[in-house]
PDB file of N, CA and C in Angstrom:
ATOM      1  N   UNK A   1      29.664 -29.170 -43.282  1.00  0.00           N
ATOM      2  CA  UNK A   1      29.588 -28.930 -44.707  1.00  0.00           C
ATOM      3  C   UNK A   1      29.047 -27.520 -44.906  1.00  0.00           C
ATOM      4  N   UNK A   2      29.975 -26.805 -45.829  1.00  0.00           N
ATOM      5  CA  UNK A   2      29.233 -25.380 -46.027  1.00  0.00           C
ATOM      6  C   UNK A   2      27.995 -25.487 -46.997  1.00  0.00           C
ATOM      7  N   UNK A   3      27.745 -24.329 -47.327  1.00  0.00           N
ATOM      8  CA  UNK A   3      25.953 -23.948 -47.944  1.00  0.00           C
ATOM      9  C   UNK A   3      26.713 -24.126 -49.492  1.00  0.00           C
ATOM     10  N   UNK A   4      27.733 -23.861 -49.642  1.00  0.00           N
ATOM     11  CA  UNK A   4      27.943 -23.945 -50.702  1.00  0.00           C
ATOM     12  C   UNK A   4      28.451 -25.521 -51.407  1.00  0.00           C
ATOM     13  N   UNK A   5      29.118 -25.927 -50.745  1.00  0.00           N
ATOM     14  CA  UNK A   5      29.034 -27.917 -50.878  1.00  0.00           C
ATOM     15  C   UNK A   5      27.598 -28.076 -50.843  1.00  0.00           C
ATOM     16  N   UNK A   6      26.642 -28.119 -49.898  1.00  0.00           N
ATOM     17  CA  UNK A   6      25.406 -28.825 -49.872  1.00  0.00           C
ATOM     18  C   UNK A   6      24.688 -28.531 -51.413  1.00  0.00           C
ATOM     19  N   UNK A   7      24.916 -27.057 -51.589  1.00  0.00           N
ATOM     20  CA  UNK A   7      24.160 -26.613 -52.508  1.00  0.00           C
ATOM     21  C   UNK A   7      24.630 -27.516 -54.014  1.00  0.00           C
ATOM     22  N   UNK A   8      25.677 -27.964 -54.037  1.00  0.00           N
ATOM     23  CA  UNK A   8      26.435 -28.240 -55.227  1.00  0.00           C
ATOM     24  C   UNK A   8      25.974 -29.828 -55.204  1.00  0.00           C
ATOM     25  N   UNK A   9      25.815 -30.035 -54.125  1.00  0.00           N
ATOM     26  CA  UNK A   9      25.781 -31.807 -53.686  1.00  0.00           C
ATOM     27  C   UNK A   9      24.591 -32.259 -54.328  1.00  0.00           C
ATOM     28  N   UNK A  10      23.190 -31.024 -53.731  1.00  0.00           N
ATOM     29  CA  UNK A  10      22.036 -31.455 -53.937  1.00  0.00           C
ATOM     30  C   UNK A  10      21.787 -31.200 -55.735  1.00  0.00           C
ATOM     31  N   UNK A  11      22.296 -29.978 -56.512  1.00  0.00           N
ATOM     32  CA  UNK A  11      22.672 -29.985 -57.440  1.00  0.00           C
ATOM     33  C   UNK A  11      23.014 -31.203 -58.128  1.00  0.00           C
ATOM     34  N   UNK A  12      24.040 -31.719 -58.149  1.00  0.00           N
ATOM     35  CA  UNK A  12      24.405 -33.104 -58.704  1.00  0.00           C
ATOM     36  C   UNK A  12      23.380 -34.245 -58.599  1.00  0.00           C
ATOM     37  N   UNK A  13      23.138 -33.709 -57.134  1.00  0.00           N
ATOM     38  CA  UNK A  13      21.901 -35.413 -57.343  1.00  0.00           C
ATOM     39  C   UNK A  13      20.446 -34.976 -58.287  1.00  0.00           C
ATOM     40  N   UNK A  14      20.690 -33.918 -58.095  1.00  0.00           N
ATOM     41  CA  UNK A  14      19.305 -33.823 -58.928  1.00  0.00           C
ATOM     42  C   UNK A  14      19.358 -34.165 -60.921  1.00  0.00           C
ATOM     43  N   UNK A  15      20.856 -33.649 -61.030  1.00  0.00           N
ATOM     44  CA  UNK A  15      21.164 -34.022 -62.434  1.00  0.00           C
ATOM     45  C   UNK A  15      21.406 -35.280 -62.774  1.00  0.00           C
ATOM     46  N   UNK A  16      22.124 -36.232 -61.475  1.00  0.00           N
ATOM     47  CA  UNK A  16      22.105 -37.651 -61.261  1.00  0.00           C
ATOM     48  C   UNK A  16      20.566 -38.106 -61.639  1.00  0.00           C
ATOM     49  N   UNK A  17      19.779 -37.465 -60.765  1.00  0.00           N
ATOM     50  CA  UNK A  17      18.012 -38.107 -60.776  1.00  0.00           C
ATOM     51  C   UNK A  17      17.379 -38.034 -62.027  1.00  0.00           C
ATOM     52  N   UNK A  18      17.942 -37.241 -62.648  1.00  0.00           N
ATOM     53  CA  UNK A  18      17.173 -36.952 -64.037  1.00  0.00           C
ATOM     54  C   UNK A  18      17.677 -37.489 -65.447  1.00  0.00           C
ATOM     55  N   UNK A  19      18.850 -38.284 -64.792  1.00  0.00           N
ATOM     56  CA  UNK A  19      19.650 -39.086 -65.818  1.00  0.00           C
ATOM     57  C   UNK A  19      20.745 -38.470 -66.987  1.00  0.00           C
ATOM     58  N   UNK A  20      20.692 -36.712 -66.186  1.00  0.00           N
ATOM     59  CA  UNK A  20      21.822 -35.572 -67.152  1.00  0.00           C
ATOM     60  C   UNK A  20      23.185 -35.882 -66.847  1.00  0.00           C
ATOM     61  N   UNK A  21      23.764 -35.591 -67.557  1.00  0.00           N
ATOM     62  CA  UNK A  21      25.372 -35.401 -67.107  1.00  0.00           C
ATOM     63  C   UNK A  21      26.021 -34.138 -66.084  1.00  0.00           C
ATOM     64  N   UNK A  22      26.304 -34.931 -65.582  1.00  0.00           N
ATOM     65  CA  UNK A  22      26.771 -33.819 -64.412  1.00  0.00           C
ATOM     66  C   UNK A  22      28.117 -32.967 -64.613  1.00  0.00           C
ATOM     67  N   UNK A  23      27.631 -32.057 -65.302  1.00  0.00           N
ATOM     68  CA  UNK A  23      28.851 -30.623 -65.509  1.00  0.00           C
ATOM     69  C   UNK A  23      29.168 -29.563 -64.706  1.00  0.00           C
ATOM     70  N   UNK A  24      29.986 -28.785 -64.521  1.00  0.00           N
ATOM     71  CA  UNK A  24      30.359 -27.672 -63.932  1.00  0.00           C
ATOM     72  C   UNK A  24      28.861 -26.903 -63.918  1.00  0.00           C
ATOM     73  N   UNK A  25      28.707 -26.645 -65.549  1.00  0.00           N
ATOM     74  CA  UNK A  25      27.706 -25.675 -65.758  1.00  0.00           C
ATOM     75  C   UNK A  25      26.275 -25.602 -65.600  1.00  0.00           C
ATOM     76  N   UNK A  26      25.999 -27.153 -65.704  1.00  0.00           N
ATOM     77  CA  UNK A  26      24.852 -27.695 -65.100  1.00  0.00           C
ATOM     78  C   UNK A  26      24.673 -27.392 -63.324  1.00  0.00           C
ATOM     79  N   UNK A  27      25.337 -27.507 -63.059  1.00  0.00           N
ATOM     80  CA  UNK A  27      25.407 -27.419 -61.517  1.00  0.00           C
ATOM     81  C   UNK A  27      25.487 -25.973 -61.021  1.00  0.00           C
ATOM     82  N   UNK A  28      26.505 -25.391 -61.638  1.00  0.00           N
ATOM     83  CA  UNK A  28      25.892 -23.463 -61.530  1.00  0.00           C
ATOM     84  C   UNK A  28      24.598 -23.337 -61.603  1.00  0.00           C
ATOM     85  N   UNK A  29      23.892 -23.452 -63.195  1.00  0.00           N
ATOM     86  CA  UNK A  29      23.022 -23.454 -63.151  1.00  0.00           C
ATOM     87  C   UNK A  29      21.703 -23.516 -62.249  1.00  0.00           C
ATOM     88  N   UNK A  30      21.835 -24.942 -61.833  1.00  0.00           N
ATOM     89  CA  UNK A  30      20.841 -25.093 -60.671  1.00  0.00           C
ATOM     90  C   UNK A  30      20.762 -24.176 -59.506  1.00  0.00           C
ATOM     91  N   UNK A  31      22.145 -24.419 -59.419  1.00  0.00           N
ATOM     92  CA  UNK A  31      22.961 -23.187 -57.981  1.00  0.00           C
ATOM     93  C   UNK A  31      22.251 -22.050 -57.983  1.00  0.00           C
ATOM     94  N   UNK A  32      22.537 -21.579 -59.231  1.00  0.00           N
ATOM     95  CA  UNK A  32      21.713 -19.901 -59.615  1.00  0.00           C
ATOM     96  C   UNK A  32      20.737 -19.748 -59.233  1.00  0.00           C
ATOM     97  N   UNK A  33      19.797 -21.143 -60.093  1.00  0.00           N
ATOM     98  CA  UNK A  33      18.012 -20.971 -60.206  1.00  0.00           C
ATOM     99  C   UNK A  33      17.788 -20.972 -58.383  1.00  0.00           C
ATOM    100  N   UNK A  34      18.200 -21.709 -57.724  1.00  0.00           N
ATOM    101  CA  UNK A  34      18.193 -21.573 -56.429  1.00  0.00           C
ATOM    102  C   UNK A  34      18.241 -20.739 -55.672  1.00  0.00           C
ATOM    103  N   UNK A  35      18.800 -19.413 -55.896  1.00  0.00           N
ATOM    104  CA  UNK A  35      19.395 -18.108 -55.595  1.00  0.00           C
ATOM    105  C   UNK A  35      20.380 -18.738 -54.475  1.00  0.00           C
ATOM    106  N   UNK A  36      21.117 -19.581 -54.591  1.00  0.00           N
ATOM    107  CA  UNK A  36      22.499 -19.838 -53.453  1.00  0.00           C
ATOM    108  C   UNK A  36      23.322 -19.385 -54.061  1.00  0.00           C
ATOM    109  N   UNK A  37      24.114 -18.635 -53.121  1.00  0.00           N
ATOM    110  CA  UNK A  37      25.331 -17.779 -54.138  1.00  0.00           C
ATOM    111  C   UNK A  37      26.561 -19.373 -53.404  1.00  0.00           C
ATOM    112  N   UNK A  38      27.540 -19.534 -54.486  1.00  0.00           N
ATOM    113  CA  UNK A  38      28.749 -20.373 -54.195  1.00  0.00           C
ATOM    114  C   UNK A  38      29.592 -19.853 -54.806  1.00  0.00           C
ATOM    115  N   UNK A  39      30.810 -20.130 -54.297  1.00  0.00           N
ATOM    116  CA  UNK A  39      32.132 -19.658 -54.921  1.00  0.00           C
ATOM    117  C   UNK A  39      32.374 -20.309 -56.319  1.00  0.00           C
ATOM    118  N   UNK A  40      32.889 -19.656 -57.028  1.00  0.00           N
ATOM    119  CA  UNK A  40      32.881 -19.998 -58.223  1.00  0.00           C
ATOM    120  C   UNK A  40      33.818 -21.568 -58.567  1.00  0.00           C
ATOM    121  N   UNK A  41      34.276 -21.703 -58.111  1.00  0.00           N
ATOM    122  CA  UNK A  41      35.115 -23.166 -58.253  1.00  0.00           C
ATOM    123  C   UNK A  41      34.291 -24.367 -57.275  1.00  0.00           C
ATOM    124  N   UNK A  42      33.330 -24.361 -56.456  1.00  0.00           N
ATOM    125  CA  UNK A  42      32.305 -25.288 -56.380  1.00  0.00           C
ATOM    126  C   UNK A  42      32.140 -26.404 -57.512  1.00  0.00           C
ATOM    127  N   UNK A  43      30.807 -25.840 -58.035  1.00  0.00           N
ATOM    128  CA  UNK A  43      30.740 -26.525 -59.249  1.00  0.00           C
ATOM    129  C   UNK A  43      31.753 -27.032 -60.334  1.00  0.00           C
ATOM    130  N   UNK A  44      32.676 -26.980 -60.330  1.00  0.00           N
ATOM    131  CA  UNK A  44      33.753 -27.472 -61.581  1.00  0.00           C
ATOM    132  C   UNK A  44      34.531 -28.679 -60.428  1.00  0.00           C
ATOM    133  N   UNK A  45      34.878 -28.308 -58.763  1.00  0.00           N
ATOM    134  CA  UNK A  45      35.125 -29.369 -57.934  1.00  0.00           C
ATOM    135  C   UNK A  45      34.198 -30.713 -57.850  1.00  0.00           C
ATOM    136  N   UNK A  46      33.050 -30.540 -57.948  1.00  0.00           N
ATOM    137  CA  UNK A  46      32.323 -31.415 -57.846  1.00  0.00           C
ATOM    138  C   UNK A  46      32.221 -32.353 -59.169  1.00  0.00           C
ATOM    139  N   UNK A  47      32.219 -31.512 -60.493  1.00  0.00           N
ATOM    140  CA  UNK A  47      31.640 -31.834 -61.664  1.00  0.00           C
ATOM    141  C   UNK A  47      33.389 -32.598 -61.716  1.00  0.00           C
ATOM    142  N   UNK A  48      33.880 -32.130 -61.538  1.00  0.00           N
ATOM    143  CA  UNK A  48      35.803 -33.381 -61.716  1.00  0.00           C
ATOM    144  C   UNK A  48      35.724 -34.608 -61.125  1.00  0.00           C
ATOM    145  N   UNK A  49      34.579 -33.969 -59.640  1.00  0.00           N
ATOM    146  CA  UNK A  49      34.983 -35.791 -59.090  1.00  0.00           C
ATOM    147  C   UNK A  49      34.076 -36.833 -59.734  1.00  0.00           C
ATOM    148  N   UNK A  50      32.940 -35.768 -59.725  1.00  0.00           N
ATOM    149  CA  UNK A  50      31.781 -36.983 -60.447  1.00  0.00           C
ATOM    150  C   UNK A  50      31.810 -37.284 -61.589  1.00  0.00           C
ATOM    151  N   UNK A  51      32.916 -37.010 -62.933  1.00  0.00           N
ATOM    152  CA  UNK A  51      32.886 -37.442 -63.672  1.00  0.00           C
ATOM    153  C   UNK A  51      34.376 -38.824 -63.629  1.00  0.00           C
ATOM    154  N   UNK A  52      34.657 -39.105 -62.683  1.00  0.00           N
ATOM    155  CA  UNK A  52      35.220 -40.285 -62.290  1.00  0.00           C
ATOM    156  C   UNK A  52      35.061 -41.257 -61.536  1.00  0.00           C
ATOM    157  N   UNK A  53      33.457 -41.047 -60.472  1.00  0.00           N
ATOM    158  CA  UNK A  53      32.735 -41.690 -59.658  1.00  0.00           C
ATOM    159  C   UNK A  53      31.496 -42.184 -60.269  1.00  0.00           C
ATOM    160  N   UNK A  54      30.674 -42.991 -59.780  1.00  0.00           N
ATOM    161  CA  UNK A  54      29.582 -43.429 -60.088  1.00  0.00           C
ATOM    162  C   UNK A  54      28.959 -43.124 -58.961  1.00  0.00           C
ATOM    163  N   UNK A  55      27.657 -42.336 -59.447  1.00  0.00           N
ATOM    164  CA  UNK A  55      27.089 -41.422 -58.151  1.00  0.00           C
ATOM    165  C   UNK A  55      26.344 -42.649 -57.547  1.00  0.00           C
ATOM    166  N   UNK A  56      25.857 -43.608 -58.282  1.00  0.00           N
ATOM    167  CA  UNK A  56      24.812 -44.811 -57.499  1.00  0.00           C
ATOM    168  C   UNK A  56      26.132 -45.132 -56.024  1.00  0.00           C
ATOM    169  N   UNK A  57      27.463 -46.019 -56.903  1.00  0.00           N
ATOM    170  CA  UNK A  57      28.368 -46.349 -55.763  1.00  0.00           C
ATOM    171  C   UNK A  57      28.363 -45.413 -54.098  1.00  0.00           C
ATOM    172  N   UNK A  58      28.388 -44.039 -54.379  1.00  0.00           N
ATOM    173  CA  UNK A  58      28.636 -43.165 -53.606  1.00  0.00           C
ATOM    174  C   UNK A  58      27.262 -42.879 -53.055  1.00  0.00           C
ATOM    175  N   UNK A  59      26.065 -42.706 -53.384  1.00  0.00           N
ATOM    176  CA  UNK A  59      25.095 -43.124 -52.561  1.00  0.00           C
ATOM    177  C   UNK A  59      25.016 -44.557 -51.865  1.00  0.00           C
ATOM    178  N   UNK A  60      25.017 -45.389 -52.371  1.00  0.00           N
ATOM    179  CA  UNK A  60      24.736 -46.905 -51.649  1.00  0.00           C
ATOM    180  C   UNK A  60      25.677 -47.073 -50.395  1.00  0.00           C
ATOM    181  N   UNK A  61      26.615 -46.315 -50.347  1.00  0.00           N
ATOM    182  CA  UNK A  61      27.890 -46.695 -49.238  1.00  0.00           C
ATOM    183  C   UNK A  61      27.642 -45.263 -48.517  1.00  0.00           C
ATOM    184  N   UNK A  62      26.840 -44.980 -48.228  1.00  0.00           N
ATOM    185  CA  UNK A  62      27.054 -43.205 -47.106  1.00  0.00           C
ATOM    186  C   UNK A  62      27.003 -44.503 -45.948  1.00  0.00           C
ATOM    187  N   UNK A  63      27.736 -43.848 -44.907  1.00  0.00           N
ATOM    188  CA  UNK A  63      27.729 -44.349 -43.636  1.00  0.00           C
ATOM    189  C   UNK A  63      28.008 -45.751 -43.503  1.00  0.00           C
ATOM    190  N   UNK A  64      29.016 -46.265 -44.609  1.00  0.00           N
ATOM    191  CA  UNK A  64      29.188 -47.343 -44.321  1.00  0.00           C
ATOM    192  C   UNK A  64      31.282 -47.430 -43.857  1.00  0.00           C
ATOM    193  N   UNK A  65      31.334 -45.974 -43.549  1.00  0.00           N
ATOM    194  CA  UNK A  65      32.703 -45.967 -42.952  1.00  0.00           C
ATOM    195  C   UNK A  65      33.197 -46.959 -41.462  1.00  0.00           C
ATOM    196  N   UNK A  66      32.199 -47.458 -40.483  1.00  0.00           N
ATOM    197  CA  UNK A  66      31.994 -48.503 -39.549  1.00  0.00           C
ATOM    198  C   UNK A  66      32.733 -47.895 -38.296  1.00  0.00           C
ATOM    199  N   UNK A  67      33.571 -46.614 -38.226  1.00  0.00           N
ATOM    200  CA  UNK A  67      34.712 -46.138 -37.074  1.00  0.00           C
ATOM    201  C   UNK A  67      33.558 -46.323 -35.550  1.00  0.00           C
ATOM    202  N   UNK A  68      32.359 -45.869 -35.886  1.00  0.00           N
ATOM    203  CA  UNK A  68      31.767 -45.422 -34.808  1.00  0.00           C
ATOM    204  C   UNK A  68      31.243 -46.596 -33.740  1.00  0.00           C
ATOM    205  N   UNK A  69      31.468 -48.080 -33.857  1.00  0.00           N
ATOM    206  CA  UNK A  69      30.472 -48.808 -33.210  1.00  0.00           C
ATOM    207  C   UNK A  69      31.808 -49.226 -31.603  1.00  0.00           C
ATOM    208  N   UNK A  70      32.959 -48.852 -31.917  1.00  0.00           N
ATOM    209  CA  UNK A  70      33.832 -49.619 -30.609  1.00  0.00           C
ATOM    210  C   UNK A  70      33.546 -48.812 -29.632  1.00  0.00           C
ATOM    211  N   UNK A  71      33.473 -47.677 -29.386  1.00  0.00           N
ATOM    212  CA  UNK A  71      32.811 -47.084 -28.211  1.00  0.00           C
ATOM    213  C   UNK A  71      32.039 -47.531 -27.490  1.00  0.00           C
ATOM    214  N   UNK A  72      30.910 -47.683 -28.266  1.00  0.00           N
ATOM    215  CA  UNK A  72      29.471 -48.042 -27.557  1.00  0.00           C
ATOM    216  C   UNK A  72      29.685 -49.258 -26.734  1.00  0.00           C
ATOM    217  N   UNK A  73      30.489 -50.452 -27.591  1.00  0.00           N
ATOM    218  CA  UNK A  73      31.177 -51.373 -27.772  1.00  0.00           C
ATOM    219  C   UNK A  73      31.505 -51.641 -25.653  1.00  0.00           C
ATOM    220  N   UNK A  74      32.234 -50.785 -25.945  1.00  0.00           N
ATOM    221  CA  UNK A  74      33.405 -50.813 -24.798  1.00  0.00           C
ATOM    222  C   UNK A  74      32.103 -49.901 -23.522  1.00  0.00           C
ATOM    223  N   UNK A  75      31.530 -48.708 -24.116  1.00  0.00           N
ATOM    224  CA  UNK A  75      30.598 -48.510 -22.373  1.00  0.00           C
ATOM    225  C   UNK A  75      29.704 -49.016 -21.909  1.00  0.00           C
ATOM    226  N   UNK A  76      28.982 -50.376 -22.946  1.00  0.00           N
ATOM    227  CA  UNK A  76      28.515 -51.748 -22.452  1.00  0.00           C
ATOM    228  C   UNK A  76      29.022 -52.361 -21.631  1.00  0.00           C
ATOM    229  N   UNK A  77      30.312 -52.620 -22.159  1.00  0.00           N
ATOM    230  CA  UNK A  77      31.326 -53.504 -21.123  1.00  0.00           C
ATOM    231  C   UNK A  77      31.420 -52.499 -19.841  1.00  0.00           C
ATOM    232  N   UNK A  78      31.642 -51.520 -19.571  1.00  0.00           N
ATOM    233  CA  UNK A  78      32.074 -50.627 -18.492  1.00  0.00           C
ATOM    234  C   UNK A  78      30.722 -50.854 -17.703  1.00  0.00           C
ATOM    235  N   UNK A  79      29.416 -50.808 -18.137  1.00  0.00           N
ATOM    236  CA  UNK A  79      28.110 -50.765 -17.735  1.00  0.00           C
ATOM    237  C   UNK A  79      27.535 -52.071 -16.902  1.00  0.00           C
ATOM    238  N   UNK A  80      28.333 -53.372 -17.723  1.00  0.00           N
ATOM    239  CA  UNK A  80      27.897 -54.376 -17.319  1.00  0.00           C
ATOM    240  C   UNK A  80      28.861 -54.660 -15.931  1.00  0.00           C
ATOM    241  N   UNK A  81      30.020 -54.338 -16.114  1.00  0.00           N
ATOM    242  CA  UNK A  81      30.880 -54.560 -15.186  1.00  0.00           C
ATOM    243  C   UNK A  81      30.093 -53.996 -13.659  1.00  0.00           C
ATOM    244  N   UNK A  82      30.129 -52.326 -14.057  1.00  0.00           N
ATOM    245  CA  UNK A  82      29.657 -51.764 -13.025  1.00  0.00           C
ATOM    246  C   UNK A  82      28.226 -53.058 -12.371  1.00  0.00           C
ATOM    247  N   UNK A  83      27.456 -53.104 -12.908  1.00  0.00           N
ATOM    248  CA  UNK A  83      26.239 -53.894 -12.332  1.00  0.00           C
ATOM    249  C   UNK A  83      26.719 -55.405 -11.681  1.00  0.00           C
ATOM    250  N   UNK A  84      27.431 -55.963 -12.334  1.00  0.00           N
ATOM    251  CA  UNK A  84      28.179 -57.013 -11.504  1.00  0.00           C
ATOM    252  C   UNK A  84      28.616 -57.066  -9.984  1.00  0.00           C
ATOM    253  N   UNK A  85      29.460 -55.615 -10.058  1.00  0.00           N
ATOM    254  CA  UNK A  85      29.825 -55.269  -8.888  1.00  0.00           C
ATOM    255  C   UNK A  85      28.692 -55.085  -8.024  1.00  0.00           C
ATOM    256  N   UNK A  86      27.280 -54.136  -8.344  1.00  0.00           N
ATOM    257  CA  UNK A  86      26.418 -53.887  -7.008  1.00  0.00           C
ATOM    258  C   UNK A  86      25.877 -55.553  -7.276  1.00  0.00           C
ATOM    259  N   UNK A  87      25.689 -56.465  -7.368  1.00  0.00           N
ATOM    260  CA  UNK A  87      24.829 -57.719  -7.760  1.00  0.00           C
ATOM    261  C   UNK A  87      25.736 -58.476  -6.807  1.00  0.00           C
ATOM    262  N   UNK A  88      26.955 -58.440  -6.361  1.00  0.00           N
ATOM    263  CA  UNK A  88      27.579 -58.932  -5.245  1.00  0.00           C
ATOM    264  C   UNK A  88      27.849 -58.289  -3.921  1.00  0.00           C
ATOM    265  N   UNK A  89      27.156 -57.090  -4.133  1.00  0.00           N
ATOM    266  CA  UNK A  89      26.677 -56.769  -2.557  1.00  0.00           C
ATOM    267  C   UNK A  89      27.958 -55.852  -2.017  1.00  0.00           C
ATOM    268  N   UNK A  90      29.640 -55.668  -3.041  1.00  0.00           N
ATOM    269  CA  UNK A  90      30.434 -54.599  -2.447  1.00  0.00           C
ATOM    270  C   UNK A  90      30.911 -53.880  -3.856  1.00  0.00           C
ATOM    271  N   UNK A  91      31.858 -53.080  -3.013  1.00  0.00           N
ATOM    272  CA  UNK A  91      32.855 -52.498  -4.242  1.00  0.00           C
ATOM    273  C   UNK A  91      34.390 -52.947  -3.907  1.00  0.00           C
ATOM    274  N   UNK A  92      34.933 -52.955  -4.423  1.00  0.00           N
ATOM    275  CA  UNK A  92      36.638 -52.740  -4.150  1.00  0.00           C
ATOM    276  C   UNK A  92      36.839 -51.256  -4.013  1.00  0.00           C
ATOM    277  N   UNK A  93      36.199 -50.093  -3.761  1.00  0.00           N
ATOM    278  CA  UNK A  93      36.449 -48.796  -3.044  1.00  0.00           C
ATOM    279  C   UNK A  93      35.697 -48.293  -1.667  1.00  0.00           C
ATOM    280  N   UNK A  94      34.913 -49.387  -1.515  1.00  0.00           N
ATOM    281  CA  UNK A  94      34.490 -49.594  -0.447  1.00  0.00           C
ATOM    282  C   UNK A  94      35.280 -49.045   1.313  1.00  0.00           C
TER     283      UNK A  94
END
């Protein structure tokens, strides 16, 4: 994420926190008082989506995308296997 998303992100939540409406100009604003410079179409990207989202929804669900757990998943299985094998005393490369 660039400095300029974060900056816009934390922006919004703060106008979220304070119970304001979250505008383009509101969100410059903050941007400014901050001294973060962002490209000028930042704030009006953000202020479009969030006025069709519900910022609570979109906090309560961070990290609830789930892609990451089959890996781990599967080098358990690879892990346990391996130990099976020394627990009977050979290998099949033996």
């Amino acid at each position: 994420m660039s400095a300029s998303e974060l900056a816009c992100t934390y922006a919004s939540l703060i106008l979220h926190d304070d119970g304001l409406s979250i505008t383009a100009e509101k969100i410059a604003t903050l941007v400014k008082a901050a001294n973060v410079k962002v490209e000028s179409y930042w704030p009006s990207l953000f202020a479009k989506l969030l006025e069709k989202k519900n910022v609570e929804d979109l906090i309560m669900n961070v990290g609830s995308g789930g892609g990451g757990a089959a890996p781990a998943v599967k080098e358990k299985k690879e892990e346990a296997m391996e130990e099976s094998d020394d627990e009977m005393m050979f290998s099949l490369f033996d």
